[in-house]
PDB file of N, CA and C in Angstrom:
ATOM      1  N   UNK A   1       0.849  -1.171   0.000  1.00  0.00           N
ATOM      2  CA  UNK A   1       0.000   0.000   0.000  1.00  0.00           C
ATOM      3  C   UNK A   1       0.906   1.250   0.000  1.00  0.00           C
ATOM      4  N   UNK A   2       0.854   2.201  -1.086  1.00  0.00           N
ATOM      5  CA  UNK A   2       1.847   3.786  -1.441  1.00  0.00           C
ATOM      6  C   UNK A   2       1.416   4.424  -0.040  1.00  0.00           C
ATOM      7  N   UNK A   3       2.433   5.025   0.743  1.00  0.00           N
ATOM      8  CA  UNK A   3       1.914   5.405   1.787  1.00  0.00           C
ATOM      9  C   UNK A   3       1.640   7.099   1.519  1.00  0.00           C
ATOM     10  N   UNK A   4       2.156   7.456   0.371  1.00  0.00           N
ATOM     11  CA  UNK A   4       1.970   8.618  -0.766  1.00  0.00           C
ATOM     12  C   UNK A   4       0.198   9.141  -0.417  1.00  0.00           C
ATOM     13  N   UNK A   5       0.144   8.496  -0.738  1.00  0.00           N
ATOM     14  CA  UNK A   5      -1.895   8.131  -0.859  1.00  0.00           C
ATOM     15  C   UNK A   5      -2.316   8.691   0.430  1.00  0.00           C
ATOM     16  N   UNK A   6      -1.744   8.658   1.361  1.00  0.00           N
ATOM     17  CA  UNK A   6      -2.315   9.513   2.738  1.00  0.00           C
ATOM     18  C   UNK A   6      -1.903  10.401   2.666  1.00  0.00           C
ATOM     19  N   UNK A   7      -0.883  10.794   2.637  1.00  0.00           N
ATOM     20  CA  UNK A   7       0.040  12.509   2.348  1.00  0.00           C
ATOM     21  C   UNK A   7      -0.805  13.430   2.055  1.00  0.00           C
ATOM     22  N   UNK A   8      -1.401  14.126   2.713  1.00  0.00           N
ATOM     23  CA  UNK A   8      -2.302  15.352   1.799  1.00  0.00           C
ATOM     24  C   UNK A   8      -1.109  16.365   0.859  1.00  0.00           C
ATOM     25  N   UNK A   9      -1.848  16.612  -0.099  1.00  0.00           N
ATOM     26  CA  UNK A   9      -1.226  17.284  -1.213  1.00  0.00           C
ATOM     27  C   UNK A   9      -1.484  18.904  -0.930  1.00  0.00           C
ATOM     28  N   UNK A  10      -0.307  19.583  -1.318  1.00  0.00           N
ATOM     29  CA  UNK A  10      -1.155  21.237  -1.340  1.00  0.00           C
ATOM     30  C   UNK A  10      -1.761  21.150  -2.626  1.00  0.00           C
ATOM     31  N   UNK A  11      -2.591  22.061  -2.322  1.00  0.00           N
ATOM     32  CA  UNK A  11      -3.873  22.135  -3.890  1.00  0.00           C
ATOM     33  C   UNK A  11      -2.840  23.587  -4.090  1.00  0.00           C
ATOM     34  N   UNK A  12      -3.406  23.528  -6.107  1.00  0.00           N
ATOM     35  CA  UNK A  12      -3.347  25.065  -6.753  1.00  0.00           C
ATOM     36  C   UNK A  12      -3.521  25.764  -6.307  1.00  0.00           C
ATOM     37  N   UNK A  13      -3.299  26.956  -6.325  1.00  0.00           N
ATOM     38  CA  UNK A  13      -4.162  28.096  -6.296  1.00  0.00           C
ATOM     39  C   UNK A  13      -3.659  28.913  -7.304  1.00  0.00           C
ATOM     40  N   UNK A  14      -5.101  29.630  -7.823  1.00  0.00           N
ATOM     41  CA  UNK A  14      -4.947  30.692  -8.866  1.00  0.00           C
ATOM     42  C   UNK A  14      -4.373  31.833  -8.398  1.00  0.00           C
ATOM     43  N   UNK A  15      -3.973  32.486  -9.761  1.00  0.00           N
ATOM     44  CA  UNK A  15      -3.728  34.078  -9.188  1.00  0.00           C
ATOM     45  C   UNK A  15      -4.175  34.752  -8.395  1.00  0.00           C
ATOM     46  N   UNK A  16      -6.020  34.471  -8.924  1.00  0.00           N
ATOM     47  CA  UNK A  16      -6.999  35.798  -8.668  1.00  0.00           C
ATOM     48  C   UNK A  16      -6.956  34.704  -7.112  1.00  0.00           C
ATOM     49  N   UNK A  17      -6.943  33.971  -7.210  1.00  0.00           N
ATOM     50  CA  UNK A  17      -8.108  33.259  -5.559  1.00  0.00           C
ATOM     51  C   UNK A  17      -6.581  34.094  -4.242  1.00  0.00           C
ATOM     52  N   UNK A  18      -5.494  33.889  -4.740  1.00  0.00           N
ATOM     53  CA  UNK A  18      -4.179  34.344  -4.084  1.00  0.00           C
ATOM     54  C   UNK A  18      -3.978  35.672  -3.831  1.00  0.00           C
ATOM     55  N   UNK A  19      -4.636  36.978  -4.699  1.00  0.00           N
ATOM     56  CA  UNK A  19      -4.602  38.322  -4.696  1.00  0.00           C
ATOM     57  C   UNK A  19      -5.674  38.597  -3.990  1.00  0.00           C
ATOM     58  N   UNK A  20      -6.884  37.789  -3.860  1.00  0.00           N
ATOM     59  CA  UNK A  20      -8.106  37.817  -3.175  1.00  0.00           C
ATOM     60  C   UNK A  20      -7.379  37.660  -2.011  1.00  0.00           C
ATOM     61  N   UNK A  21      -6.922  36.549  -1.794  1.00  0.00           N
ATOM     62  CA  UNK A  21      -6.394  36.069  -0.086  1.00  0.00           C
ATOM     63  C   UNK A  21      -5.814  37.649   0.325  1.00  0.00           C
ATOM     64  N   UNK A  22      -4.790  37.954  -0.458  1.00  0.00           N
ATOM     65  CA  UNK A  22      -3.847  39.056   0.249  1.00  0.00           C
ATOM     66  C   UNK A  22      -4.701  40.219   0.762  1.00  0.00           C
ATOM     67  N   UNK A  23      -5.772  40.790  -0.088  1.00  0.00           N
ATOM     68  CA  UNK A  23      -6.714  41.873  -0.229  1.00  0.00           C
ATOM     69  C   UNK A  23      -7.415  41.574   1.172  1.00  0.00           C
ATOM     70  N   UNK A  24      -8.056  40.235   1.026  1.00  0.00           N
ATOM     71  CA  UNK A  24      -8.768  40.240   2.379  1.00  0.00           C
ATOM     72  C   UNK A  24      -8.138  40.859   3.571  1.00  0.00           C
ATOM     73  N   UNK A  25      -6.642  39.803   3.694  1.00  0.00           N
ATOM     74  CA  UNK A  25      -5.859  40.168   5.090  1.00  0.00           C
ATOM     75  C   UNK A  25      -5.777  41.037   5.051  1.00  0.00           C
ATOM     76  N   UNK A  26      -5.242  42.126   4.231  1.00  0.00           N
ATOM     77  CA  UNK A  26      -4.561  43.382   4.393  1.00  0.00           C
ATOM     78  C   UNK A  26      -5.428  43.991   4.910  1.00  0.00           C
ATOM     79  N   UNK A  27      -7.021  44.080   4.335  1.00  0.00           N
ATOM     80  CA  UNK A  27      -8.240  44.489   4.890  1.00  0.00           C
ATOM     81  C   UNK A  27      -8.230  44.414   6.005  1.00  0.00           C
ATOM     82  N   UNK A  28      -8.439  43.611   6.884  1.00  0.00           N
ATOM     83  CA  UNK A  28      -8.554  42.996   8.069  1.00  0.00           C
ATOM     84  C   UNK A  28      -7.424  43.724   8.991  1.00  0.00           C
ATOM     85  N   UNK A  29      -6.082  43.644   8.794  1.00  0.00           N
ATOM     86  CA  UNK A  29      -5.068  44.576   9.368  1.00  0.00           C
ATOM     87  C   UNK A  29      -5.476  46.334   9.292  1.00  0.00           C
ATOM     88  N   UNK A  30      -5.928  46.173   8.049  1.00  0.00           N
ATOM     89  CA  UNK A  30      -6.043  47.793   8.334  1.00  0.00           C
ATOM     90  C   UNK A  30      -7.175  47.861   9.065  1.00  0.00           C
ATOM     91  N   UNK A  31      -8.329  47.406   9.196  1.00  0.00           N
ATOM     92  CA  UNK A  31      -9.666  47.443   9.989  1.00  0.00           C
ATOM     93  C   UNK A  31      -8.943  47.413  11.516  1.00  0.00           C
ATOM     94  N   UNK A  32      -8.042  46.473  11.790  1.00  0.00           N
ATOM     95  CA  UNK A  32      -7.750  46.187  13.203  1.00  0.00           C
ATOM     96  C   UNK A  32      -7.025  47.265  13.993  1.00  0.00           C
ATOM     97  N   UNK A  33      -5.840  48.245  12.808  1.00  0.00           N
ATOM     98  CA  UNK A  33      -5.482  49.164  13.426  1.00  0.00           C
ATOM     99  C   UNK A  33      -6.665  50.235  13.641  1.00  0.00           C
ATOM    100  N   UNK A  34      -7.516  50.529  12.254  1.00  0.00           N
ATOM    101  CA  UNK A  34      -8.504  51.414  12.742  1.00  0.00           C
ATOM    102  C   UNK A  34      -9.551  51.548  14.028  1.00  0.00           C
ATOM    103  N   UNK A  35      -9.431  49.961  13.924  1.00  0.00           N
ATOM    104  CA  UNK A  35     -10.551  49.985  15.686  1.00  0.00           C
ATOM    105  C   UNK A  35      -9.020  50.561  16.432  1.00  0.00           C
ATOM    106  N   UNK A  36      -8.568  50.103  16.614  1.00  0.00           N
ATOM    107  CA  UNK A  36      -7.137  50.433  17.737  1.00  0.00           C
ATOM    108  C   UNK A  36      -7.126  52.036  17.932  1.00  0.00           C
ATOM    109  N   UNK A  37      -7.213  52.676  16.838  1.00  0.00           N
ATOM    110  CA  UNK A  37      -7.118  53.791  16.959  1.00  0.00           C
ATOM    111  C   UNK A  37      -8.969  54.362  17.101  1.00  0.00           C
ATOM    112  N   UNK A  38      -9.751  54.138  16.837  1.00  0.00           N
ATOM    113  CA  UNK A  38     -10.830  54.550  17.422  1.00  0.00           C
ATOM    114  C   UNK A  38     -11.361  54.169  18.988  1.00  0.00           C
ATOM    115  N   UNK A  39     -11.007  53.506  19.434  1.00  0.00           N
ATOM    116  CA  UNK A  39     -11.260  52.938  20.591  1.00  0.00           C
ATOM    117  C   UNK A  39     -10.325  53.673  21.583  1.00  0.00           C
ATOM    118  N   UNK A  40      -8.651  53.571  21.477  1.00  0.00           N
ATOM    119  CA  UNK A  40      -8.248  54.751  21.934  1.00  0.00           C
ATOM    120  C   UNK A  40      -8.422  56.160  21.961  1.00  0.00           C
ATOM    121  N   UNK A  41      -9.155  56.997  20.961  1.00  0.00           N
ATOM    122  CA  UNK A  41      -9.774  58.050  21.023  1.00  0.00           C
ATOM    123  C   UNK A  41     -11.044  58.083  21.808  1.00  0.00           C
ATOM    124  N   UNK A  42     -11.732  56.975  22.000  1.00  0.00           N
ATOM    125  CA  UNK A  42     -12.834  56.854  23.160  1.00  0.00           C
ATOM    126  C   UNK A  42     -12.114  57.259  24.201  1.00  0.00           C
ATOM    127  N   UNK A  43     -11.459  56.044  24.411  1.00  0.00           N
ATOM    128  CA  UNK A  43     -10.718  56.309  26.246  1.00  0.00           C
ATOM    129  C   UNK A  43     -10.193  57.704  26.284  1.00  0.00           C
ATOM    130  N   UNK A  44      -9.468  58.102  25.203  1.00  0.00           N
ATOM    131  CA  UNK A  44      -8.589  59.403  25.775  1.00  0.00           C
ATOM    132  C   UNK A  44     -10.015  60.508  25.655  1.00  0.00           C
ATOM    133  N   UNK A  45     -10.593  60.621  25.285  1.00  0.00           N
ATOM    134  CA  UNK A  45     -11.588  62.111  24.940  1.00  0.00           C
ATOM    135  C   UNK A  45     -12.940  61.731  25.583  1.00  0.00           C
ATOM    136  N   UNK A  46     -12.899  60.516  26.602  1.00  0.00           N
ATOM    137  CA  UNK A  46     -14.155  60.057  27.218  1.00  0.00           C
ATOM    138  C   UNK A  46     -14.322  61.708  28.668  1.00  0.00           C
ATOM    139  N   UNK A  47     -15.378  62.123  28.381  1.00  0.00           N
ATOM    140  CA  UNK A  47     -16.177  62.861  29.055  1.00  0.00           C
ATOM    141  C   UNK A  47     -16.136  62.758  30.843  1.00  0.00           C
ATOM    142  N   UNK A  48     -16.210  61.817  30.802  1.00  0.00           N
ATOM    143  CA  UNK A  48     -16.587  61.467  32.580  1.00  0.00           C
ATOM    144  C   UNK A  48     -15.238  60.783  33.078  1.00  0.00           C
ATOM    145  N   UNK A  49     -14.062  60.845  32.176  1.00  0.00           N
ATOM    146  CA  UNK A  49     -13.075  60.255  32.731  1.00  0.00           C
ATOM    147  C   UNK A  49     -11.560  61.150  32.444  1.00  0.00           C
ATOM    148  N   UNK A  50     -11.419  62.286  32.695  1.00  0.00           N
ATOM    149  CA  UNK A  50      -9.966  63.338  32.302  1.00  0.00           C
ATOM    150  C   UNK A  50      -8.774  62.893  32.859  1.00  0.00           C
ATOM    151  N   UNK A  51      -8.684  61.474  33.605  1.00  0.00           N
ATOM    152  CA  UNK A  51      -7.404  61.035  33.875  1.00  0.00           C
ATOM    153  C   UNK A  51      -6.613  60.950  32.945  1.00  0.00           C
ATOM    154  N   UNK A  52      -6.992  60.421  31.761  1.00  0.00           N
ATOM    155  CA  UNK A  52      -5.952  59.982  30.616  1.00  0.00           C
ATOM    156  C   UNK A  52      -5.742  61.721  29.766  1.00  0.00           C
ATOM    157  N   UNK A  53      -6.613  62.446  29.685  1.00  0.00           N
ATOM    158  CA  UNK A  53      -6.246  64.057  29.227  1.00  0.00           C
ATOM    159  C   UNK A  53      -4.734  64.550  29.972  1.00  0.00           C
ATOM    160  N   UNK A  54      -4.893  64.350  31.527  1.00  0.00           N
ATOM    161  CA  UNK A  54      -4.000  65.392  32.556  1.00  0.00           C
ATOM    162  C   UNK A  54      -2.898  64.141  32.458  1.00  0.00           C
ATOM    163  N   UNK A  55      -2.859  62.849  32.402  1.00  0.00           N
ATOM    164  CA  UNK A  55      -1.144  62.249  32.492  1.00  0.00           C
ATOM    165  C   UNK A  55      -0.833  62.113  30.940  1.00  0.00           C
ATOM    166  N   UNK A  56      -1.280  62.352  29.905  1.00  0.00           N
ATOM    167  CA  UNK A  56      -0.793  63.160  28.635  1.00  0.00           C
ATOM    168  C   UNK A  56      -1.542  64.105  28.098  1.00  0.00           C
ATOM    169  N   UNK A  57      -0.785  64.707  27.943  1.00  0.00           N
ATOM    170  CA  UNK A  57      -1.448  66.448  27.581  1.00  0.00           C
ATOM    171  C   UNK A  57      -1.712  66.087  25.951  1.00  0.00           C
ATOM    172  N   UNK A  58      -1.313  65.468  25.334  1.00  0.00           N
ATOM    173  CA  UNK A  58      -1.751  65.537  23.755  1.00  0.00           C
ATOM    174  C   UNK A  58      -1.909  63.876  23.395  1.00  0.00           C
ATOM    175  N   UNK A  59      -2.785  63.468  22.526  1.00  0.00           N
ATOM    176  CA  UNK A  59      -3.407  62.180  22.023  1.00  0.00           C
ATOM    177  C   UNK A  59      -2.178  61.745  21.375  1.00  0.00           C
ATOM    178  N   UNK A  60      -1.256  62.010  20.462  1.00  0.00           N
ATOM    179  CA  UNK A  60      -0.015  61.325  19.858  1.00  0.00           C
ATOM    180  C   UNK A  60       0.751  60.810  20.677  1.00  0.00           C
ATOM    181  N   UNK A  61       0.782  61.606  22.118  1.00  0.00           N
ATOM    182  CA  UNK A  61       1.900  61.185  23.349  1.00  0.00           C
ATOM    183  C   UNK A  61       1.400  60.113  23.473  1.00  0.00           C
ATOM    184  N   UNK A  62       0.241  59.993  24.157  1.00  0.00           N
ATOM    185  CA  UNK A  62      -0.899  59.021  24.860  1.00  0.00           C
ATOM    186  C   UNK A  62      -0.569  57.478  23.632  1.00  0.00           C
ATOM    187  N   UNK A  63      -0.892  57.847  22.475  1.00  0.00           N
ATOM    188  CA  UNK A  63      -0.744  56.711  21.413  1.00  0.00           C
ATOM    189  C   UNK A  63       0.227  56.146  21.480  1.00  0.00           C
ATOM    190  N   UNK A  64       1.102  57.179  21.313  1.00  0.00           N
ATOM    191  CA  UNK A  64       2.792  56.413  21.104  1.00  0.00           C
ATOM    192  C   UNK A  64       3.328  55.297  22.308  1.00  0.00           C
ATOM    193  N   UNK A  65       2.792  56.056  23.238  1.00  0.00           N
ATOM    194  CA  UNK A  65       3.009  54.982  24.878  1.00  0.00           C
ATOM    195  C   UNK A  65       2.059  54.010  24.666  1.00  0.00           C
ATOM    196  N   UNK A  66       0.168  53.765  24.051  1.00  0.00           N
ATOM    197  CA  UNK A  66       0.217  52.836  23.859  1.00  0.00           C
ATOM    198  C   UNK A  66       0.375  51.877  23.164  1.00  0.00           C
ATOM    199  N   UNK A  67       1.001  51.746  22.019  1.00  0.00           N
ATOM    200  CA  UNK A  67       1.212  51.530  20.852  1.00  0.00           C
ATOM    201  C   UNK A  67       2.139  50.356  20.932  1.00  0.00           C
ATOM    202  N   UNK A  68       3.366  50.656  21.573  1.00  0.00           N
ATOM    203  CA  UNK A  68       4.184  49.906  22.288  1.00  0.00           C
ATOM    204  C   UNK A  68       3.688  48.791  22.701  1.00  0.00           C
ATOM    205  N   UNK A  69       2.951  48.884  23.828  1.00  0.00           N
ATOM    206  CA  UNK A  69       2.408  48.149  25.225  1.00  0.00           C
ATOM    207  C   UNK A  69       1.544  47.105  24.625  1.00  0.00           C
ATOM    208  N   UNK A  70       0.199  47.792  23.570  1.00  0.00           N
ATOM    209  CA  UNK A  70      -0.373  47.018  22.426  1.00  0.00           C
ATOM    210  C   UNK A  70       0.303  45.359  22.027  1.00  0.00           C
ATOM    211  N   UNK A  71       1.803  46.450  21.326  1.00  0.00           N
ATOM    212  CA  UNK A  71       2.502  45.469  20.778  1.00  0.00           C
ATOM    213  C   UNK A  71       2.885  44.297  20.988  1.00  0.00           C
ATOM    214  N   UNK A  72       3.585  44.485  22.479  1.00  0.00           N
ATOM    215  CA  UNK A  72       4.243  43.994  23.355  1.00  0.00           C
ATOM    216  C   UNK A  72       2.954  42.576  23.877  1.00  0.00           C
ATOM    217  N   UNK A  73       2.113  42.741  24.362  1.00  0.00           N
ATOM    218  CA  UNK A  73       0.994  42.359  24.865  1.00  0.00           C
ATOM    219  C   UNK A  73       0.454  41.245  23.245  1.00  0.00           C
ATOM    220  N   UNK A  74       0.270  41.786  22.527  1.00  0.00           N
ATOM    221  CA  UNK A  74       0.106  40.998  21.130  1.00  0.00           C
ATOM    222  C   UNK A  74       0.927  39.916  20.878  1.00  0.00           C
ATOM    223  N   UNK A  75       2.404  39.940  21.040  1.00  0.00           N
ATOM    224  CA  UNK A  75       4.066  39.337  20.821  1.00  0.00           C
ATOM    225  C   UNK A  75       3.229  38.295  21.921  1.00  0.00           C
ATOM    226  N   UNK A  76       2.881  38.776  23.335  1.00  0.00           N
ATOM    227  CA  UNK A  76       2.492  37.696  24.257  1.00  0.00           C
ATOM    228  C   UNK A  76       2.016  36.561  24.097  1.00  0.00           C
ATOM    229  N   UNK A  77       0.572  37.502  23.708  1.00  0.00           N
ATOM    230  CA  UNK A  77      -0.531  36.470  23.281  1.00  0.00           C
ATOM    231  C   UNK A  77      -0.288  35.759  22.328  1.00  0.00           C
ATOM    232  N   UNK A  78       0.340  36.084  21.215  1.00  0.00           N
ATOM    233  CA  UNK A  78       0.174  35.170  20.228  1.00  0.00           C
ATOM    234  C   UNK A  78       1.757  34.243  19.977  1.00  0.00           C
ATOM    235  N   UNK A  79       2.743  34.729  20.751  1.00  0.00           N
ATOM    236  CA  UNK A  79       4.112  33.882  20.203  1.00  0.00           C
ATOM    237  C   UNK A  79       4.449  33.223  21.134  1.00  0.00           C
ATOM    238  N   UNK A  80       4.654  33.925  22.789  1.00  0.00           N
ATOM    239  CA  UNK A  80       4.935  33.313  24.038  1.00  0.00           C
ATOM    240  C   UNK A  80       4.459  32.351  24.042  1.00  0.00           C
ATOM    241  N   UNK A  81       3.073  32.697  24.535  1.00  0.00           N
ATOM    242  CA  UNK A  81       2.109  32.059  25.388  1.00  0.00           C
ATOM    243  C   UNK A  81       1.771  30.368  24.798  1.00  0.00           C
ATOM    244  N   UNK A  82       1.633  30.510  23.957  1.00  0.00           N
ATOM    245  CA  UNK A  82       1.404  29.131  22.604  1.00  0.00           C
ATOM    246  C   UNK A  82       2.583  27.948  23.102  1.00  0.00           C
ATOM    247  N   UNK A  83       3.623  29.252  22.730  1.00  0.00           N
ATOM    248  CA  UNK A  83       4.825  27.913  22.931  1.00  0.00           C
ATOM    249  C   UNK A  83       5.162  27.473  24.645  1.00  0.00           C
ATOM    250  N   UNK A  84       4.689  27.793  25.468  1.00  0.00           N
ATOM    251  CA  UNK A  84       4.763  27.140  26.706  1.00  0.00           C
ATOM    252  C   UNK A  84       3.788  25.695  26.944  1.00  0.00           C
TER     253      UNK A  84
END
């Protein structure tokens, strides 16, 4: 018995089905930073909460510090944490 015959094979893929794939993700990345950055403009310009206004005086400061931390926290979840 070819033990070949169990091996799953990679299938084709076309151009278009492959430029589709990329389009989607890229989509999806850019959607993910855009929530990132809308959601942080909640917290920082939220009404009933001026803590995050008075320990950075401007929204780019505020971003840039979390942006980092984001990152860092992402690297966690998805590379650390798996491989333990």
């Amino acid at each position: 018995m070819p033990l070949a015959k169990f091996i799953p094979q990679q299938k084709r893929m076309s151009t278009i089905l492959g430029g589709m794939l990329i389009l989607v993700s890229e989509t999806k990345f850019l959607f993910s930073m855009l929530n990132f950055v809308l959601v942080t403009r909640i917290q920082y310009y939220n009404p009933g909460d001026a803590y995050m206004r008075q320990l950075f005086p401007n929204y780019l400061l505020f971003l840039g510090v979390l942006a980092p931390r984001g990152t860092t926290g992402h690297d966690i979840g998805v590379y650390i944490h798996p491989a333990q």
